[in-house]
PDB file of N, CA and C in Angstrom:
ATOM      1  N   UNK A   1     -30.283   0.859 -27.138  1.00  0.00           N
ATOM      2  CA  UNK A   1     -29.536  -0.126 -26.387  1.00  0.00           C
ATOM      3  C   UNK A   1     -30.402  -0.619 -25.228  1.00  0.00           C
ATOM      4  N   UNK A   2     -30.488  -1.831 -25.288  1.00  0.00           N
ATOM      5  CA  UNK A   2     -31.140  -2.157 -23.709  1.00  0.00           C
ATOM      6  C   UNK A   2     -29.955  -1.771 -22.576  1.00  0.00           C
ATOM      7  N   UNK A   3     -31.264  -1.903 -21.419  1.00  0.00           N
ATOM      8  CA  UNK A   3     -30.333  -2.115 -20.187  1.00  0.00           C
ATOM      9  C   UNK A   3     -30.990  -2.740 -19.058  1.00  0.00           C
ATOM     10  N   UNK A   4     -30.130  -2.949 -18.324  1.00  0.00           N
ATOM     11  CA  UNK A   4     -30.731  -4.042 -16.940  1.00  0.00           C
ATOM     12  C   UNK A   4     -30.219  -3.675 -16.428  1.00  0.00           C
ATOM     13  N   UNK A   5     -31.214  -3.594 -15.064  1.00  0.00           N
ATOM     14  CA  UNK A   5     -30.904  -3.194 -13.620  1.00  0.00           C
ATOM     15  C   UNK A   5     -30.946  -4.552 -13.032  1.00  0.00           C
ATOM     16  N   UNK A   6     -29.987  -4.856 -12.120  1.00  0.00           N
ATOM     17  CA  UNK A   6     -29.758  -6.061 -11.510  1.00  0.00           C
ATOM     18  C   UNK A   6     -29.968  -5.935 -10.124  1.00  0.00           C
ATOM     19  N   UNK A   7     -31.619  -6.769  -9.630  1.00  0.00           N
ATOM     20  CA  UNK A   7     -31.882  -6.791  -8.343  1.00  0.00           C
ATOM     21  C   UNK A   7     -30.502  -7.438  -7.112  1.00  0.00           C
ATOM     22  N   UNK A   8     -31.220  -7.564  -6.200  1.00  0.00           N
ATOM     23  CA  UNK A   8     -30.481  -7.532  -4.996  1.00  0.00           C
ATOM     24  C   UNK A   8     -30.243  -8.843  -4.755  1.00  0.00           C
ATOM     25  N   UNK A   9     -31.340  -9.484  -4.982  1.00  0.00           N
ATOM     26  CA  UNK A   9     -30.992 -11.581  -5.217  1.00  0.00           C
ATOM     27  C   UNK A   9     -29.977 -11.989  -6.289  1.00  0.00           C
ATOM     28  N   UNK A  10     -30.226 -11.048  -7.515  1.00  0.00           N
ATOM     29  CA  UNK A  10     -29.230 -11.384  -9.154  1.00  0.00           C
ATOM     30  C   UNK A  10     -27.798 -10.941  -8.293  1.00  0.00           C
ATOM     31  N   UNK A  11     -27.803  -9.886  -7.513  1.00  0.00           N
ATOM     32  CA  UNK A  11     -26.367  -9.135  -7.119  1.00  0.00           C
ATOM     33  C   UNK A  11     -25.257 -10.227  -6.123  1.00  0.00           C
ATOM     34  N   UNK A  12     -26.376 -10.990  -5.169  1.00  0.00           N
ATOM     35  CA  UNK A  12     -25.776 -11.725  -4.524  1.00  0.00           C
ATOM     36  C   UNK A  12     -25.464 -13.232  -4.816  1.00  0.00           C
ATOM     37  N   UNK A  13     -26.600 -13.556  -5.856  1.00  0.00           N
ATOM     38  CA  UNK A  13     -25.806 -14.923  -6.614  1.00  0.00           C
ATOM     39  C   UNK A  13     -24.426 -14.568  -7.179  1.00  0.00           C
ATOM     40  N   UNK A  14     -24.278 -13.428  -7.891  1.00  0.00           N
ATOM     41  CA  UNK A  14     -22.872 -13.262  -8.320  1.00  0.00           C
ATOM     42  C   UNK A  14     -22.237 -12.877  -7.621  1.00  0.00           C
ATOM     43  N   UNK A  15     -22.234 -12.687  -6.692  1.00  0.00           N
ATOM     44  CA  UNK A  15     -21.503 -11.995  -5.391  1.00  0.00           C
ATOM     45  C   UNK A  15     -20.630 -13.363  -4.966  1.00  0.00           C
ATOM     46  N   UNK A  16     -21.404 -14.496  -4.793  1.00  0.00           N
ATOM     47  CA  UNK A  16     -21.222 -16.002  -4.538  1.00  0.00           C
ATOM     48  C   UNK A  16     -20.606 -16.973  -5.674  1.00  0.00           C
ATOM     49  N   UNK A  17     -20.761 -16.565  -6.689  1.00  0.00           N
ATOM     50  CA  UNK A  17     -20.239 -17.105  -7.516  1.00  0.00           C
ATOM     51  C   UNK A  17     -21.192 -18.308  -7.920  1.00  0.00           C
ATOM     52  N   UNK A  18     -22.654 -18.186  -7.776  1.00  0.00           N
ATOM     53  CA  UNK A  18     -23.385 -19.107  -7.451  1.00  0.00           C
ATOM     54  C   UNK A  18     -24.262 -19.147  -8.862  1.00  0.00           C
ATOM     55  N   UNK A  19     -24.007 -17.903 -10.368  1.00  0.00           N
ATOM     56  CA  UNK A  19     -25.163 -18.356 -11.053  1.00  0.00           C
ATOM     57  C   UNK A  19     -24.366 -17.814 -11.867  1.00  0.00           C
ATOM     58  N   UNK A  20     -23.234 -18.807 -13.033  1.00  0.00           N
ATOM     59  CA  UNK A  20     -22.522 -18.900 -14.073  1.00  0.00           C
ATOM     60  C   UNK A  20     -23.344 -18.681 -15.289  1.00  0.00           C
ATOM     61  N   UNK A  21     -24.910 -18.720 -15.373  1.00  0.00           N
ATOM     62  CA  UNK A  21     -25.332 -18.521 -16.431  1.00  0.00           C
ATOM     63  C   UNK A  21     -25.869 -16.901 -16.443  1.00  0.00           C
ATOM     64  N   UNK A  22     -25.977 -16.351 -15.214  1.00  0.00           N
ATOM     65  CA  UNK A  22     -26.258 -14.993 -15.268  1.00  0.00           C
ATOM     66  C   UNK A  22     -24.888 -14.555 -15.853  1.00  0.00           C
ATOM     67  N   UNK A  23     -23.909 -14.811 -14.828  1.00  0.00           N
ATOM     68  CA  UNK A  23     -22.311 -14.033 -14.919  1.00  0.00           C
ATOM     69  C   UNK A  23     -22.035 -14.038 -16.547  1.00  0.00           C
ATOM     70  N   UNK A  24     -22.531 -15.257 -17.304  1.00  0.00           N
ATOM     71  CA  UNK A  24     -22.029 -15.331 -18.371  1.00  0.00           C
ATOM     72  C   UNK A  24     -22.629 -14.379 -19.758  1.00  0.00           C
ATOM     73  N   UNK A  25     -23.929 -14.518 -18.928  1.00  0.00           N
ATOM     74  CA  UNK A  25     -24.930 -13.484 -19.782  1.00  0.00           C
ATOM     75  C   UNK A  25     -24.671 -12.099 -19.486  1.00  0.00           C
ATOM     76  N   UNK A  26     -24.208 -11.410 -18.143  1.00  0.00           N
ATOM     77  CA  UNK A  26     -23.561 -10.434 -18.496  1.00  0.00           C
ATOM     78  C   UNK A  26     -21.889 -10.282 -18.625  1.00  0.00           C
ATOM     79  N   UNK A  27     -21.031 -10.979 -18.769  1.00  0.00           N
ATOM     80  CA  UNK A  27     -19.829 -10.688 -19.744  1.00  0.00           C
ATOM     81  C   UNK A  27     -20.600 -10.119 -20.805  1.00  0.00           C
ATOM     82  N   UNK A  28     -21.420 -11.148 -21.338  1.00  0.00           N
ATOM     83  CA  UNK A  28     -21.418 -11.029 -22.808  1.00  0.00           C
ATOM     84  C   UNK A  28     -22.255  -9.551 -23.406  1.00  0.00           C
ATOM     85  N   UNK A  29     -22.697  -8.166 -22.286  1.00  0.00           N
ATOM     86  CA  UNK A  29     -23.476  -7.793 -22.985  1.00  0.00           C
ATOM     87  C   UNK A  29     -22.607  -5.918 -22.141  1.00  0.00           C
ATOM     88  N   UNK A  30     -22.857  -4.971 -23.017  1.00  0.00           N
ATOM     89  CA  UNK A  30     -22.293  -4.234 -22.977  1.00  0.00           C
ATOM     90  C   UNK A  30     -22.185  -3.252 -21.388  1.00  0.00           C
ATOM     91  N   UNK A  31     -21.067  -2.940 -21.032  1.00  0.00           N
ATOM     92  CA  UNK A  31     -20.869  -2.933 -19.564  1.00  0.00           C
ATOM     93  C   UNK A  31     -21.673  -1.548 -19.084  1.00  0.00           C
ATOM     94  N   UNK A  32     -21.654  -0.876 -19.898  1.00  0.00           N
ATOM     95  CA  UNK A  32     -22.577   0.454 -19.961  1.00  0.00           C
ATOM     96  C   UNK A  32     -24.013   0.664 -19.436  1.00  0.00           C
ATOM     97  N   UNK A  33     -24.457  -0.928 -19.939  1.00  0.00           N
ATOM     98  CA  UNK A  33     -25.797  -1.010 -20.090  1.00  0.00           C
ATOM     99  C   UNK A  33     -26.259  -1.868 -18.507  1.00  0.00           C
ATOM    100  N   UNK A  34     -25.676  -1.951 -17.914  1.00  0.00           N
ATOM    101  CA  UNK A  34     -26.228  -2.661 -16.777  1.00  0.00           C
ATOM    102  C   UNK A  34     -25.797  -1.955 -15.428  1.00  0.00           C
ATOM    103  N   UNK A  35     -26.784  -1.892 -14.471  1.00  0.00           N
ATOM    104  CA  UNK A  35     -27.286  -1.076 -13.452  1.00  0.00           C
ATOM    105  C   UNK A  35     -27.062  -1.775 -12.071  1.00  0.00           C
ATOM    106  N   UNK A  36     -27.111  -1.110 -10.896  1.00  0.00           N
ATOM    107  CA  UNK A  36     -27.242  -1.761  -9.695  1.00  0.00           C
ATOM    108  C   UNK A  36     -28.452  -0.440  -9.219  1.00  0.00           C
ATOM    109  N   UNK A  37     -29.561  -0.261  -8.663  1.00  0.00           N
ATOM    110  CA  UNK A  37     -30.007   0.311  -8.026  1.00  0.00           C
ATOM    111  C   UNK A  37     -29.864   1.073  -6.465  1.00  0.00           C
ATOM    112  N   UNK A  38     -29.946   1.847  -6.197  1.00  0.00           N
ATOM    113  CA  UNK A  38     -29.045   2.526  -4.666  1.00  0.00           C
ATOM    114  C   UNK A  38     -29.685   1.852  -3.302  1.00  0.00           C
ATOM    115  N   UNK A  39     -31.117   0.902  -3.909  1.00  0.00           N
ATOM    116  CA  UNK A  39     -31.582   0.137  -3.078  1.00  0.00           C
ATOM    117  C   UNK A  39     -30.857  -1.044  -2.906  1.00  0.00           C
ATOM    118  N   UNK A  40     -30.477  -1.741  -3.982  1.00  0.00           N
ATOM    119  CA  UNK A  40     -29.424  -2.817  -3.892  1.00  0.00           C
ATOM    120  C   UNK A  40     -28.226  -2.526  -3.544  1.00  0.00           C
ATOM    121  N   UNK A  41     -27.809  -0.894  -3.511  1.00  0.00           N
ATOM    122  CA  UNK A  41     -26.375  -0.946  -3.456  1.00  0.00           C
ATOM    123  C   UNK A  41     -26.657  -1.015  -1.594  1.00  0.00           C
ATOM    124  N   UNK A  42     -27.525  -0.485  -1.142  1.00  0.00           N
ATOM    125  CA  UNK A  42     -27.934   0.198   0.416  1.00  0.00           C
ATOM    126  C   UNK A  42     -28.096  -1.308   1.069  1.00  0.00           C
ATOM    127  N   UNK A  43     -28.987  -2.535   0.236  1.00  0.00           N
ATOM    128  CA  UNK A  43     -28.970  -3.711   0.846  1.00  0.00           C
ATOM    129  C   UNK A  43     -27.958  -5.081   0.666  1.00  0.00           C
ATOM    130  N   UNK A  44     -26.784  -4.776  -0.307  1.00  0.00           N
ATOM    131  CA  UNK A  44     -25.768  -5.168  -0.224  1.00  0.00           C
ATOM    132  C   UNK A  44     -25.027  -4.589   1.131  1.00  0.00           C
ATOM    133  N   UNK A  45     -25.169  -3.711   1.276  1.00  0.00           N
ATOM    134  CA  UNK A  45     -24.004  -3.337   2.388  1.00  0.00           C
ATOM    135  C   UNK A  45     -24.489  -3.760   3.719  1.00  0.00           C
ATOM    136  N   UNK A  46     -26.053  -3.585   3.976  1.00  0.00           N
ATOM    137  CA  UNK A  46     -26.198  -4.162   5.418  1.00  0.00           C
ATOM    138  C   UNK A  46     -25.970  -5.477   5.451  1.00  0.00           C
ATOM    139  N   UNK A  47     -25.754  -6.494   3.779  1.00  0.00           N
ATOM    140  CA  UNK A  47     -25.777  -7.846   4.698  1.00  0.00           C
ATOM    141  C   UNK A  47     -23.965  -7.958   4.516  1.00  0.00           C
ATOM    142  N   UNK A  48     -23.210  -7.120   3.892  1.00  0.00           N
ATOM    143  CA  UNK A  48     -22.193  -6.971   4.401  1.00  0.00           C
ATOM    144  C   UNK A  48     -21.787  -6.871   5.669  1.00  0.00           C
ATOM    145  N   UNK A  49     -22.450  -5.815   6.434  1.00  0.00           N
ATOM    146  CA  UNK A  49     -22.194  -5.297   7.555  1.00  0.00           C
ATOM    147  C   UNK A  49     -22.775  -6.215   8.465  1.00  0.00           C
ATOM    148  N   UNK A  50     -23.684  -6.998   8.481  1.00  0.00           N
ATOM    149  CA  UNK A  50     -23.790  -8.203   9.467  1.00  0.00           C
ATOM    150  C   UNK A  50     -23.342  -9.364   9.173  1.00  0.00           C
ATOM    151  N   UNK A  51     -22.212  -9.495   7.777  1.00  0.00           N
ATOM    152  CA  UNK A  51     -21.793 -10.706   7.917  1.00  0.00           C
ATOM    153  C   UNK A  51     -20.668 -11.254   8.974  1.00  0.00           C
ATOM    154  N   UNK A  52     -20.081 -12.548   8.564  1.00  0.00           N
ATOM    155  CA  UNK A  52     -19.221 -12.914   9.815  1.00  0.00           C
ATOM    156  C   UNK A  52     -17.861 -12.060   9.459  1.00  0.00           C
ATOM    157  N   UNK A  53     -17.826 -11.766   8.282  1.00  0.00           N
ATOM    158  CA  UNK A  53     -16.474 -11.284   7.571  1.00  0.00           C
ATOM    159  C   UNK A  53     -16.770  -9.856   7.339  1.00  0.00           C
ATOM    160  N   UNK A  54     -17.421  -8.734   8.380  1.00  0.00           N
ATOM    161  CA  UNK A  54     -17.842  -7.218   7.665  1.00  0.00           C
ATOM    162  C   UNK A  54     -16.518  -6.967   6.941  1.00  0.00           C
ATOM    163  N   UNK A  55     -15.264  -6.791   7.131  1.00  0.00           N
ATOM    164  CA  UNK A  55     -14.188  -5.291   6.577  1.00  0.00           C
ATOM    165  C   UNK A  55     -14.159  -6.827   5.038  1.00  0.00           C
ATOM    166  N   UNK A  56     -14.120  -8.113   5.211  1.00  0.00           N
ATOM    167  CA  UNK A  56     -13.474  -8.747   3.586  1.00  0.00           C
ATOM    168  C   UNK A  56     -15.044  -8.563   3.339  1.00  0.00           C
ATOM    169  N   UNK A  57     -16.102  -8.382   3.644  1.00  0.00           N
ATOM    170  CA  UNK A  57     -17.060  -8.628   2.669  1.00  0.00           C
ATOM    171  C   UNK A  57     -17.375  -7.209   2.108  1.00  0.00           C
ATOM    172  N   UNK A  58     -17.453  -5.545   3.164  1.00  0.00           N
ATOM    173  CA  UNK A  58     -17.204  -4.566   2.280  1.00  0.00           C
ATOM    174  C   UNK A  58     -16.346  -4.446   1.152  1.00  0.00           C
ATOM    175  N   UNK A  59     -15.462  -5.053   1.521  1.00  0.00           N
ATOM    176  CA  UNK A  59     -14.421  -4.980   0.138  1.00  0.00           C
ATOM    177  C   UNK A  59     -14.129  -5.499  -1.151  1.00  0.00           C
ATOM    178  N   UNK A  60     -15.179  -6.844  -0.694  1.00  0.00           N
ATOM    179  CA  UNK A  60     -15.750  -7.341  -1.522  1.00  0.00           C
ATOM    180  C   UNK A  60     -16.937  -6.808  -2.518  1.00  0.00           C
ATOM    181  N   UNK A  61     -18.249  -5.793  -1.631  1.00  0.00           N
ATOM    182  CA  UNK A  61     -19.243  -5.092  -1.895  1.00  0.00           C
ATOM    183  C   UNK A  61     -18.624  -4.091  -2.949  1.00  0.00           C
ATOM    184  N   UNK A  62     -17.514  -3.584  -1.966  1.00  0.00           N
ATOM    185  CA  UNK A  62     -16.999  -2.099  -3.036  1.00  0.00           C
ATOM    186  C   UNK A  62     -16.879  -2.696  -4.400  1.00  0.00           C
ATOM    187  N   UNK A  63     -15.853  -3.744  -4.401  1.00  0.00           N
ATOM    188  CA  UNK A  63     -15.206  -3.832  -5.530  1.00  0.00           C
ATOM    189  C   UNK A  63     -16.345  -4.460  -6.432  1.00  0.00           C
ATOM    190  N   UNK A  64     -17.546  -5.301  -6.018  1.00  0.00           N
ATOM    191  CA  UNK A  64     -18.348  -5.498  -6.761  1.00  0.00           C
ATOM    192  C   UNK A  64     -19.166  -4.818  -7.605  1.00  0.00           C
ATOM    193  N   UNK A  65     -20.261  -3.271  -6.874  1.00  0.00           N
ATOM    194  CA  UNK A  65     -20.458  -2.345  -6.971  1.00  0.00           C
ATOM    195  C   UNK A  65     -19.657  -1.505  -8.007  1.00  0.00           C
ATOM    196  N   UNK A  66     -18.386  -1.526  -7.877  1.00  0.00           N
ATOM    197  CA  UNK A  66     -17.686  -0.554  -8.785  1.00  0.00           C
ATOM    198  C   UNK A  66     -17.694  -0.976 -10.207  1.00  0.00           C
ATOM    199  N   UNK A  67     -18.298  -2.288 -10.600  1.00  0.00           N
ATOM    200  CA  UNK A  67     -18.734  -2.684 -11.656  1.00  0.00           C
ATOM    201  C   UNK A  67     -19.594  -2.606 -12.842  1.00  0.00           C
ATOM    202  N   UNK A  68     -19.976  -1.643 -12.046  1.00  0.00           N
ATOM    203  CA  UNK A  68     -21.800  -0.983 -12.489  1.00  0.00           C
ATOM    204  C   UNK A  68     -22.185   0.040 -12.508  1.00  0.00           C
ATOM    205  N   UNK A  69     -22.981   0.979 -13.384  1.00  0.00           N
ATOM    206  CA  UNK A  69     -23.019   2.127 -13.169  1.00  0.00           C
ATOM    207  C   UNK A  69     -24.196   2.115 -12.097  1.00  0.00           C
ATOM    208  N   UNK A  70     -24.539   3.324 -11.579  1.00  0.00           N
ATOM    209  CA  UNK A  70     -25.824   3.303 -10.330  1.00  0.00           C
ATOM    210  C   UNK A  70     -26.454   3.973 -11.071  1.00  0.00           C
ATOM    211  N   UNK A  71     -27.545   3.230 -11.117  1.00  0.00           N
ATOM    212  CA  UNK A  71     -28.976   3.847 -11.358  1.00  0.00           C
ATOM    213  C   UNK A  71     -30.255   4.346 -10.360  1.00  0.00           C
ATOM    214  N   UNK A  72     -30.020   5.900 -10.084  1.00  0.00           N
ATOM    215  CA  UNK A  72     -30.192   6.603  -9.434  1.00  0.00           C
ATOM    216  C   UNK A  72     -32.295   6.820  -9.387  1.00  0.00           C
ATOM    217  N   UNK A  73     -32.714   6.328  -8.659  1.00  0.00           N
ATOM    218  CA  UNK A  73     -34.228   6.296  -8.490  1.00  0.00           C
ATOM    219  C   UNK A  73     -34.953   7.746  -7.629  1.00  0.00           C
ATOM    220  N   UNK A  74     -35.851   8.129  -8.490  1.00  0.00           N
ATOM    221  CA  UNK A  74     -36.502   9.545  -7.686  1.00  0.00           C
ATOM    222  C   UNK A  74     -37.499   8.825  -7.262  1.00  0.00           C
ATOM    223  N   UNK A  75     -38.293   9.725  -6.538  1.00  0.00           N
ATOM    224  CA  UNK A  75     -39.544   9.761  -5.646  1.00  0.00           C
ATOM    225  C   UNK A  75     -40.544   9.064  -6.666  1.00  0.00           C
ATOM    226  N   UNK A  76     -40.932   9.255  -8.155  1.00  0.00           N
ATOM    227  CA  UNK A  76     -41.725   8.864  -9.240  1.00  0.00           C
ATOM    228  C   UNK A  76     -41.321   7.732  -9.517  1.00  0.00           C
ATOM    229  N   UNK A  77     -39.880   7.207  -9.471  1.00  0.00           N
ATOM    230  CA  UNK A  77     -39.872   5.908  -9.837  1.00  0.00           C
ATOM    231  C   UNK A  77     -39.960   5.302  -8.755  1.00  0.00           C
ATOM    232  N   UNK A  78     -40.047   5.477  -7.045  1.00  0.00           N
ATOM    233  CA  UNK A  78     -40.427   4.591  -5.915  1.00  0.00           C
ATOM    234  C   UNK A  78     -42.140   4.863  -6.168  1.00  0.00           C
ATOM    235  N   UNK A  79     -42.907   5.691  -6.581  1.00  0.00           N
ATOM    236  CA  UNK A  79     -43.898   5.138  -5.996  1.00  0.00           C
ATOM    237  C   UNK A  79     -44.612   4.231  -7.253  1.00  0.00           C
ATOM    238  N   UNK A  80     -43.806   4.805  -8.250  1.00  0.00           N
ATOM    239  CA  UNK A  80     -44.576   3.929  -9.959  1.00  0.00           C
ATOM    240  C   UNK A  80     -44.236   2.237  -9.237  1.00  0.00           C
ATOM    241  N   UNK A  81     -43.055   2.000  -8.632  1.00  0.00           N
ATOM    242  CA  UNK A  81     -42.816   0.826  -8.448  1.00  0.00           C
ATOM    243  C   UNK A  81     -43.517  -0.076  -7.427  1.00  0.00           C
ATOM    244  N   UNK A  82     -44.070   0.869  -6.405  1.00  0.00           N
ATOM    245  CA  UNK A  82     -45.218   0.822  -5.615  1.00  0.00           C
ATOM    246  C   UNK A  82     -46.624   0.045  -6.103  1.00  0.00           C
ATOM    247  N   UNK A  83     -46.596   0.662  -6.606  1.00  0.00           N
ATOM    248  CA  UNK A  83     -48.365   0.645  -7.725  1.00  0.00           C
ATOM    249  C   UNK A  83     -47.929  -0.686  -8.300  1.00  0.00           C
ATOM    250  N   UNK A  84     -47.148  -1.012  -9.041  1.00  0.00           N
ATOM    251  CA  UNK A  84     -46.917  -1.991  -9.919  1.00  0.00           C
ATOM    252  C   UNK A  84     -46.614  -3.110  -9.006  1.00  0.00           C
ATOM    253  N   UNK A  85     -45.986  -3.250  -7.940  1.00  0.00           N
ATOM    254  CA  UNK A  85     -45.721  -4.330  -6.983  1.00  0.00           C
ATOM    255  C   UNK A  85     -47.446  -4.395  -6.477  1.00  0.00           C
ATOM    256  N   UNK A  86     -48.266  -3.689  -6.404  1.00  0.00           N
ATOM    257  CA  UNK A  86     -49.499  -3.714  -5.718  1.00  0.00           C
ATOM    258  C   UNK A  86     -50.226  -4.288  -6.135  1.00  0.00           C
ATOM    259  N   UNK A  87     -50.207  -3.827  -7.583  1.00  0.00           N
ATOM    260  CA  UNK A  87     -51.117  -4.083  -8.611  1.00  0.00           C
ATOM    261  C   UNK A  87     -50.671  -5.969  -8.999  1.00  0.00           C
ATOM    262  N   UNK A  88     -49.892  -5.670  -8.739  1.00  0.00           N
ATOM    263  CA  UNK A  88     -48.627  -7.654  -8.820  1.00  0.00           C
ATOM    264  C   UNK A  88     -49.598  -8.828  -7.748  1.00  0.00           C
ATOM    265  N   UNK A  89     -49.417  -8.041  -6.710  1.00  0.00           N
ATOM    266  CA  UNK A  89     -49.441  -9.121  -5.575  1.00  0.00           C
ATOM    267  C   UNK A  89     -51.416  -9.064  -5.324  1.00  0.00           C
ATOM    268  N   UNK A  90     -52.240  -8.115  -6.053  1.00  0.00           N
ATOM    269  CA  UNK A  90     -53.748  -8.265  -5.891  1.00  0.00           C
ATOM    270  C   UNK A  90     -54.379  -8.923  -6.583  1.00  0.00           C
ATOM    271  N   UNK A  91     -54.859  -9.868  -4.963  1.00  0.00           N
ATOM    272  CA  UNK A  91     -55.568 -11.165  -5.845  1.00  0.00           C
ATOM    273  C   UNK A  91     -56.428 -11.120  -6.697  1.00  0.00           C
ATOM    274  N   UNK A  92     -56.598 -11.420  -7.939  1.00  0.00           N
ATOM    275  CA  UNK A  92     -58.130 -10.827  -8.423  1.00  0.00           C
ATOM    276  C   UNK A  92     -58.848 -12.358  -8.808  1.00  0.00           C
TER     277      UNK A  92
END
């Protein structure tokens, strides 16, 4: 089965209601299989927490979040992701 982890930009277009072709692409694909990371769940909440609306936009966060299973990252997958963002952004 595939699966997708859904960054923190993908989390907040749908958060907004702002990208009908993502939302639609995941209805359509099995609910099991798609992720929020504890980094996205950690940077959803601060821009919760500094929005103009913190207590409706946590509640908004929760209920969004509760949508997804969490995909839980160790120390090996922050620094593999390290290397690979490094290895991304060096000019060659």
């Amino acid at each position: 089965m595939t699966t997708y982890l859904l960054d923190t930009d993908i989390a907040i277009e749908l958060l907004r209601g702002r990208n009908v072709h993502v939302a639609e692409q995941l209805a359509s694909r099995n609910r099991h299989a798609v992720f929020l990371s504890t980094v996205t769940v950690a940077e959803l909440m601060f821009g919760a927490l500094r929005s103009r609306k913190p207590q409706e936009s946590i509640g908004l966060w929760r209920q969004f979040c509760s949508a997804f299973y969490l995909a839980k990252l160790d120390q090996d997958a922050g620094e593999r992701s390290g290397a690979i963002r490094a290895d991304l952004e060096n000019p060659r």
